[in-house]
PDB file of N, CA and C in Angstrom:
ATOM      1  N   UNK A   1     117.509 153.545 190.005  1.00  0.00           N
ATOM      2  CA  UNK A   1     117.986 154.880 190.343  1.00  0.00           C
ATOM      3  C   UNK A   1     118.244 154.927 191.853  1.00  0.00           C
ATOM      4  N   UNK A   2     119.516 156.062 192.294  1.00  0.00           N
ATOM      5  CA  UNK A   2     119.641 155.399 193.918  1.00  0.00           C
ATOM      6  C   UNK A   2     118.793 156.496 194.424  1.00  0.00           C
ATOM      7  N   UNK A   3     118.824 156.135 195.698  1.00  0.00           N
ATOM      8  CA  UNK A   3     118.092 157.088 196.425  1.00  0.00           C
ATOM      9  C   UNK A   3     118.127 158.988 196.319  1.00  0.00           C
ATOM     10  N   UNK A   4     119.666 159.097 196.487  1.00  0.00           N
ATOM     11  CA  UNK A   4     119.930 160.879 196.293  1.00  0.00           C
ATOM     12  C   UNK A   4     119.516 161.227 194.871  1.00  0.00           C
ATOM     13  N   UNK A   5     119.787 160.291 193.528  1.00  0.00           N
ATOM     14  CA  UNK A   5     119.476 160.751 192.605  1.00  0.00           C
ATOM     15  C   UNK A   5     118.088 161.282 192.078  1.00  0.00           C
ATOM     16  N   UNK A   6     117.049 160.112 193.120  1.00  0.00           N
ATOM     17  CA  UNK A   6     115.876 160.039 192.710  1.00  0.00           C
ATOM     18  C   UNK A   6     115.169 161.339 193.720  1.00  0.00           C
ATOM     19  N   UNK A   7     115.614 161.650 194.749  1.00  0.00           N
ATOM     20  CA  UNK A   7     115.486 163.023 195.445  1.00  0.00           C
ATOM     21  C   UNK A   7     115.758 164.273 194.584  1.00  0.00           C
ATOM     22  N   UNK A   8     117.076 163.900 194.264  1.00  0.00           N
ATOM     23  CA  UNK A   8     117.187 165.187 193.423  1.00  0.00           C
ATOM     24  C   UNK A   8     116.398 165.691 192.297  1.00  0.00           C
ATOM     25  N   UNK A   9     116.316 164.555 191.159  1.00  0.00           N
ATOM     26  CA  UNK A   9     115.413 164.613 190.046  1.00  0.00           C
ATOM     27  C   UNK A   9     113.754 165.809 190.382  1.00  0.00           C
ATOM     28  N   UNK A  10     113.344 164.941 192.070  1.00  0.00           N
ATOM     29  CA  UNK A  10     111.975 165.185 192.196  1.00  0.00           C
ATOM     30  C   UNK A  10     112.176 166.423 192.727  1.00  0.00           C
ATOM     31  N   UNK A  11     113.470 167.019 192.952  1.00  0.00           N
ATOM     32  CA  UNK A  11     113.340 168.491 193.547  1.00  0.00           C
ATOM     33  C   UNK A  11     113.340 169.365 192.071  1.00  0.00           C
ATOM     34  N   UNK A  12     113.694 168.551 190.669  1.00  0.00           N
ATOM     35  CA  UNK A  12     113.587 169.687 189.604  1.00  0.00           C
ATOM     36  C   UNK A  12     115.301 169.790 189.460  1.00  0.00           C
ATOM     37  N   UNK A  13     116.088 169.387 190.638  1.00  0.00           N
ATOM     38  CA  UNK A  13     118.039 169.954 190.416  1.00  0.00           C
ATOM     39  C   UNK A  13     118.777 168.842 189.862  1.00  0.00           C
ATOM     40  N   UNK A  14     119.455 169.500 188.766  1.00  0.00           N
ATOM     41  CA  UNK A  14     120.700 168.844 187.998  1.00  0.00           C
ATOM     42  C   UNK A  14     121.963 168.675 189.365  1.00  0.00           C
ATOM     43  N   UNK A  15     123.095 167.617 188.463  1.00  0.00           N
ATOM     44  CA  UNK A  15     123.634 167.524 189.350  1.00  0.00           C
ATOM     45  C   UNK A  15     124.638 168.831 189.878  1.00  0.00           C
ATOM     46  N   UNK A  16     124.629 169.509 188.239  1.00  0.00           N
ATOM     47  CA  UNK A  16     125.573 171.144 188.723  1.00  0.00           C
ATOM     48  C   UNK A  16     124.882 171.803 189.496  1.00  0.00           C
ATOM     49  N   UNK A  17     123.849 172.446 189.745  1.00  0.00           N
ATOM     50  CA  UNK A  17     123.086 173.151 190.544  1.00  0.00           C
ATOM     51  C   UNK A  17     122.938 172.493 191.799  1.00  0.00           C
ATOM     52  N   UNK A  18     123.284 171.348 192.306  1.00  0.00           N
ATOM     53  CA  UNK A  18     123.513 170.559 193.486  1.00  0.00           C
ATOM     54  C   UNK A  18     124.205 171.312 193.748  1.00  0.00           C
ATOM     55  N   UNK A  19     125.830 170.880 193.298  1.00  0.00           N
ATOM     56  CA  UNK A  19     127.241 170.932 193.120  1.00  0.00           C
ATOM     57  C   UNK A  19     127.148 172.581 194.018  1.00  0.00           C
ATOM     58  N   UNK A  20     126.433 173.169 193.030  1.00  0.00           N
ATOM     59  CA  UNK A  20     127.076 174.854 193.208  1.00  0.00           C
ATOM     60  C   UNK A  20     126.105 174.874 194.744  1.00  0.00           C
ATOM     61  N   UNK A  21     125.227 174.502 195.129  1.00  0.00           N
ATOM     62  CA  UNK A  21     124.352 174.457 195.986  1.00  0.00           C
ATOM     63  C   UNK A  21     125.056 174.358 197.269  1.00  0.00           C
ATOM     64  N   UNK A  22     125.892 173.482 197.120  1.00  0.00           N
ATOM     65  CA  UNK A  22     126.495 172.844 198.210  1.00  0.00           C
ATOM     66  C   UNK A  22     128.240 173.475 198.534  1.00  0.00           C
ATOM     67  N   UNK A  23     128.670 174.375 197.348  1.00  0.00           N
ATOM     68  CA  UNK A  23     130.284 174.526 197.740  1.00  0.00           C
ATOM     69  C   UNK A  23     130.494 173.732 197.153  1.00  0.00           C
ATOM     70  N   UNK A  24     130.615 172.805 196.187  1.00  0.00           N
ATOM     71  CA  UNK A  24     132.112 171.923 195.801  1.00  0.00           C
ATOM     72  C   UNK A  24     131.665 171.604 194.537  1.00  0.00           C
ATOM     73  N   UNK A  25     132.397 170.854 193.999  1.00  0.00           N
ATOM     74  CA  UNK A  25     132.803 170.515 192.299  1.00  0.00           C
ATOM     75  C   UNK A  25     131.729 169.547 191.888  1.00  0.00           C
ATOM     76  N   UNK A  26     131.502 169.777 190.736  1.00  0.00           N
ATOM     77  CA  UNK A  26     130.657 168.720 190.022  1.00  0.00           C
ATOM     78  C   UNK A  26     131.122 167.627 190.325  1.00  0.00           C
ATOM     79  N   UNK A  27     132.102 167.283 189.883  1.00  0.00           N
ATOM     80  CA  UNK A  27     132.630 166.057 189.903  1.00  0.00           C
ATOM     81  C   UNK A  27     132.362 165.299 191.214  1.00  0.00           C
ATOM     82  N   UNK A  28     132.904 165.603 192.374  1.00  0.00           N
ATOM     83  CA  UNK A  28     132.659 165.595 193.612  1.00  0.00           C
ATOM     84  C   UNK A  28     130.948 165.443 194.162  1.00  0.00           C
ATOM     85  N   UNK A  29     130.221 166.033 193.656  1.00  0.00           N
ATOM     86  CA  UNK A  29     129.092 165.774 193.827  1.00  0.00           C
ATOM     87  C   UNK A  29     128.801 164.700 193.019  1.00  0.00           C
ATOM     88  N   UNK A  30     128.969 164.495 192.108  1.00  0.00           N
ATOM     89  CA  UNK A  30     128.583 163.123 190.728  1.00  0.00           C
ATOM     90  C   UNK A  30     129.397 162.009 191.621  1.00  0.00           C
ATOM     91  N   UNK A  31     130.741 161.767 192.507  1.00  0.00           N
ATOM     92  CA  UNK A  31     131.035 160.913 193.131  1.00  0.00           C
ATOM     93  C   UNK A  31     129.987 160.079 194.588  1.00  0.00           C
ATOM     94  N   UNK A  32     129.661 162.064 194.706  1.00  0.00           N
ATOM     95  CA  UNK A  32     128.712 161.149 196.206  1.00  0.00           C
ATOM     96  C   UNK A  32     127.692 160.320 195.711  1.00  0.00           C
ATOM     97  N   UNK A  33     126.643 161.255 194.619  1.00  0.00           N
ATOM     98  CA  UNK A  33     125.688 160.555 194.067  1.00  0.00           C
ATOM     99  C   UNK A  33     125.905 158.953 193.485  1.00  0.00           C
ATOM    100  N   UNK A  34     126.724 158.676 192.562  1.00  0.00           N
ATOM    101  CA  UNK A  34     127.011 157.311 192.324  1.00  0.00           C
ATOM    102  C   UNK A  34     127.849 156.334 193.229  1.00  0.00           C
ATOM    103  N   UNK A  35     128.108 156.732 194.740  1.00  0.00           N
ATOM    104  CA  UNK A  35     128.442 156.040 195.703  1.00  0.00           C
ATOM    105  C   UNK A  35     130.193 156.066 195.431  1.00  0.00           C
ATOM    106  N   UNK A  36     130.802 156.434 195.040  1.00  0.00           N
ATOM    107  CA  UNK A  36     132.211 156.187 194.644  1.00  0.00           C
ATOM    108  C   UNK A  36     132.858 157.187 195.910  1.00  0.00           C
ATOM    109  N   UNK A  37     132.484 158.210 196.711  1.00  0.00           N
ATOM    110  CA  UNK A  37     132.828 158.983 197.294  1.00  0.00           C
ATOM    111  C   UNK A  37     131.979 159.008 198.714  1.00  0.00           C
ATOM    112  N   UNK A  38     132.820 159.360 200.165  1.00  0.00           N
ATOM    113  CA  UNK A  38     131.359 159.272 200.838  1.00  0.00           C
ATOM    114  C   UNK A  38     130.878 160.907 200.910  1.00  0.00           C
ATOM    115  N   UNK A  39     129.772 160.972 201.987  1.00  0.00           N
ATOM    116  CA  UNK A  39     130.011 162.661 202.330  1.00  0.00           C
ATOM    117  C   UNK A  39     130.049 162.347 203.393  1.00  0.00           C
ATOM    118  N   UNK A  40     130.578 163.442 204.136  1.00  0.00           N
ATOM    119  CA  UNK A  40     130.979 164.030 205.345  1.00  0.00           C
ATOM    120  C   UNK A  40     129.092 164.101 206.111  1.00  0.00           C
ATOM    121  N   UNK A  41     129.264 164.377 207.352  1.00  0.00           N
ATOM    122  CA  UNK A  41     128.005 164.744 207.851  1.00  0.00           C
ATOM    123  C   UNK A  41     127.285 165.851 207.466  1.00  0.00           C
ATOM    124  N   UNK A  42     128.317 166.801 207.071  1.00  0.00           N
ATOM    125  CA  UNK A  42     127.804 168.526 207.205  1.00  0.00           C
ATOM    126  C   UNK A  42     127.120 168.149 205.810  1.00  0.00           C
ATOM    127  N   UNK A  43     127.521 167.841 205.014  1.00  0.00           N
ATOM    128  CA  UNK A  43     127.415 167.421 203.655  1.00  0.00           C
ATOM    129  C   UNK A  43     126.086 166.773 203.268  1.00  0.00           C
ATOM    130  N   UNK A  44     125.990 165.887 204.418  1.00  0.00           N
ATOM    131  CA  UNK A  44     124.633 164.884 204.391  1.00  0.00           C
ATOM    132  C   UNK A  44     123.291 165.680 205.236  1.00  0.00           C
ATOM    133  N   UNK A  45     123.353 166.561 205.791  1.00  0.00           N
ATOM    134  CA  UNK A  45     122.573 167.546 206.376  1.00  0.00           C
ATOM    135  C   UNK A  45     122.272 168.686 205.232  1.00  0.00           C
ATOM    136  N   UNK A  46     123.422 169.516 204.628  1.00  0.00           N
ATOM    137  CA  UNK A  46     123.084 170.001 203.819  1.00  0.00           C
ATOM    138  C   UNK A  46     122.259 170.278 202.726  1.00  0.00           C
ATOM    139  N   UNK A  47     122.447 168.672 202.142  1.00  0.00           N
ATOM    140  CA  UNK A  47     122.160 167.741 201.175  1.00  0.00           C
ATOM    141  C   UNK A  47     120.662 167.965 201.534  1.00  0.00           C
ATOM    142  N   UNK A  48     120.348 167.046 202.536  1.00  0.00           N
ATOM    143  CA  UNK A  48     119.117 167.268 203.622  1.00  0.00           C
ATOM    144  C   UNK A  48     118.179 168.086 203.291  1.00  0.00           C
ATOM    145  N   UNK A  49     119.057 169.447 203.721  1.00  0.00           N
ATOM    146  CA  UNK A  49     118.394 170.558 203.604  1.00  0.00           C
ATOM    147  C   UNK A  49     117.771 171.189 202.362  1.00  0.00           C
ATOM    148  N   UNK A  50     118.748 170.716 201.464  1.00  0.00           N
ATOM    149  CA  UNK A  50     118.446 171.333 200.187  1.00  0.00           C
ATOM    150  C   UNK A  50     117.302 170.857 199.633  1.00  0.00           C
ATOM    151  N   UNK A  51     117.439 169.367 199.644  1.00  0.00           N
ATOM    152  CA  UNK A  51     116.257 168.709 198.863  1.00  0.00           C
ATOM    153  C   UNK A  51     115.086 168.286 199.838  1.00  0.00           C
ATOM    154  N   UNK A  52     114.859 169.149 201.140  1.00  0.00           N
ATOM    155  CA  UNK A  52     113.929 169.588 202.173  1.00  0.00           C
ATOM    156  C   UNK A  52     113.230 167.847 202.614  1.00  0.00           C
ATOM    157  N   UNK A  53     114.193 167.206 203.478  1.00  0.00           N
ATOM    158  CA  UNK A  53     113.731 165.868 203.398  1.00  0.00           C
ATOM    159  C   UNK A  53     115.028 165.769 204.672  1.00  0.00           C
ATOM    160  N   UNK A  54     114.556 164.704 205.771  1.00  0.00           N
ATOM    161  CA  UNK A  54     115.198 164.647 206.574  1.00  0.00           C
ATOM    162  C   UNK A  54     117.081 163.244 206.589  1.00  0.00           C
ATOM    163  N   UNK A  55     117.311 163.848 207.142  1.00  0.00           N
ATOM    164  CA  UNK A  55     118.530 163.195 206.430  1.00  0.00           C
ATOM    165  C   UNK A  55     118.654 161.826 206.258  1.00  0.00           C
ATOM    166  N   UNK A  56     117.966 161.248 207.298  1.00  0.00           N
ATOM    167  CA  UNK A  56     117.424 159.558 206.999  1.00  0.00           C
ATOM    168  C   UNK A  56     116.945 159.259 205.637  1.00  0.00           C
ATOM    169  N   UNK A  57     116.086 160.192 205.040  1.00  0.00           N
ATOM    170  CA  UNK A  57     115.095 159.900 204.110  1.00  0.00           C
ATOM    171  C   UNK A  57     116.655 159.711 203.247  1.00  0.00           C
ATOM    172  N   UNK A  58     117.918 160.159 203.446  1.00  0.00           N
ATOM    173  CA  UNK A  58     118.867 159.847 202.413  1.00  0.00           C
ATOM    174  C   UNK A  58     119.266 158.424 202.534  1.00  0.00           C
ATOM    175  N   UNK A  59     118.956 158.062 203.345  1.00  0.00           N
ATOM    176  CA  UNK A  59     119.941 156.726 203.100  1.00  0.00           C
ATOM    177  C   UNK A  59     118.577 155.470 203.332  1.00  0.00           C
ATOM    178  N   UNK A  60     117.893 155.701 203.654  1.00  0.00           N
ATOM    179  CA  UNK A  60     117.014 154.462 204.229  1.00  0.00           C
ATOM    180  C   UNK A  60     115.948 154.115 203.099  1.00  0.00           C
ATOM    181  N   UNK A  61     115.592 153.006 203.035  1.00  0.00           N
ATOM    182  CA  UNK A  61     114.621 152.773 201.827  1.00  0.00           C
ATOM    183  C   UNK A  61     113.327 153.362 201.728  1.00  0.00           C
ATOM    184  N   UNK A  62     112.924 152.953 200.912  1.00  0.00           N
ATOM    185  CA  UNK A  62     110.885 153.295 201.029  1.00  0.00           C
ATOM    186  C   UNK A  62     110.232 152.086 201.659  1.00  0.00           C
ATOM    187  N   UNK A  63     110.874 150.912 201.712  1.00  0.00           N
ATOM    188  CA  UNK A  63     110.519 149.774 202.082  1.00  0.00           C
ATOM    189  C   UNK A  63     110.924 149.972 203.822  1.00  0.00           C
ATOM    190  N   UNK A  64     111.794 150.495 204.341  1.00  0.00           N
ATOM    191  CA  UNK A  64     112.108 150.944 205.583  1.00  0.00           C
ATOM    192  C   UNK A  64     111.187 152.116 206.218  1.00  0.00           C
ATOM    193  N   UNK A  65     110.748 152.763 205.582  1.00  0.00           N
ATOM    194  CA  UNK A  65     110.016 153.867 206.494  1.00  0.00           C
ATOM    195  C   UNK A  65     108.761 152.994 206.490  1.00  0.00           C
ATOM    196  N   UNK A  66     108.270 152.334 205.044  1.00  0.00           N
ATOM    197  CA  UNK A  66     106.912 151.775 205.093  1.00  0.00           C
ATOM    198  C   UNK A  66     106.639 150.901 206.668  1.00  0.00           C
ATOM    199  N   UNK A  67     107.466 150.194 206.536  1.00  0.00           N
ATOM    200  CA  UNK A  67     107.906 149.262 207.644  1.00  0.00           C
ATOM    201  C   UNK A  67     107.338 149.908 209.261  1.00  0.00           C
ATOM    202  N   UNK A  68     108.496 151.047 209.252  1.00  0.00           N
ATOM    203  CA  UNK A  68     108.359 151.846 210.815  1.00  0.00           C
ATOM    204  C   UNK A  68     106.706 152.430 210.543  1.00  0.00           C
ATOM    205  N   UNK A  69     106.614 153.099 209.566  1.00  0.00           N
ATOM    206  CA  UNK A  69     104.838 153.540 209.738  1.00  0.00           C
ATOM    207  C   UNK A  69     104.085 152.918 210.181  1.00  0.00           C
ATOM    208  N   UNK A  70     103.978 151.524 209.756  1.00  0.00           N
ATOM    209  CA  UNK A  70     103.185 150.699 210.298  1.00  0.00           C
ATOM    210  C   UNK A  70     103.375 150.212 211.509  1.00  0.00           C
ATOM    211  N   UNK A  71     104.415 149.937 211.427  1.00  0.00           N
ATOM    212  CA  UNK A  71     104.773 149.491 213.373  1.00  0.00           C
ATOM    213  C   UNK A  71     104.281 150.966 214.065  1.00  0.00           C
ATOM    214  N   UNK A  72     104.487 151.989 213.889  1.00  0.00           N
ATOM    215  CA  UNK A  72     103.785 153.065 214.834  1.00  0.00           C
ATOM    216  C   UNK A  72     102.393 153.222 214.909  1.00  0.00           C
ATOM    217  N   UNK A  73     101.653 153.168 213.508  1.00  0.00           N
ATOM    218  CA  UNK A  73     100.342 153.010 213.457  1.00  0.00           C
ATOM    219  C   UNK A  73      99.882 151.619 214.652  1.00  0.00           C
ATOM    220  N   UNK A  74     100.429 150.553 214.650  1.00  0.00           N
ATOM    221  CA  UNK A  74      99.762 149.450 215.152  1.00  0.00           C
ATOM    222  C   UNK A  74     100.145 150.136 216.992  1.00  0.00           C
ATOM    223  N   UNK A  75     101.134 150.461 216.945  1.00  0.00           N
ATOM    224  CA  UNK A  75     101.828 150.959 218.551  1.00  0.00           C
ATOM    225  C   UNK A  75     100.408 152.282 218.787  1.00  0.00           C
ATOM    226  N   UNK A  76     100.483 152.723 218.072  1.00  0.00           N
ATOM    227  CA  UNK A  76      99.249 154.050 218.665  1.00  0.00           C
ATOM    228  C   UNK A  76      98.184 153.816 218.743  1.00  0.00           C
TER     229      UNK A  76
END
């Protein structure tokens, strides 16, 4: 499952209630989600916002933040 999908799921939102969330078409939203489409910035902030998670958390792994945590833990 990719990353936005698996955000979304855990917020409880289908992909229509995204869709309407955000201004634009199902379809259009079902493109960003399965990578076929990009989004815009405003889009990726939005997105952000909605599913209350910072906009990195959209694109970067779990294996990537794990990573930086620990390098800060060892730095502090």
């Amino acid at each position: 499952m990719n990353k936005l999908k698996q955000l979304r799921k855990a917020n409880g939102l289908t992909q229509m209630e995204m869709a309407k969330k955000l201004g634009i078409s199902d379809s259009y939203y079902c493109q960003i989600e399965n990578g076929k489409r990009r989004m815009s910035l405003k889009t990726a902030l939005d997105i952000a916002a909605i599913l209350k998670v910072t906009p990195n958390d959209l694109f970067l792994s779990s294996d990537f933040a794990e990573c930086q945590e620990k390098s800060q833990t060892k730095a502090g």
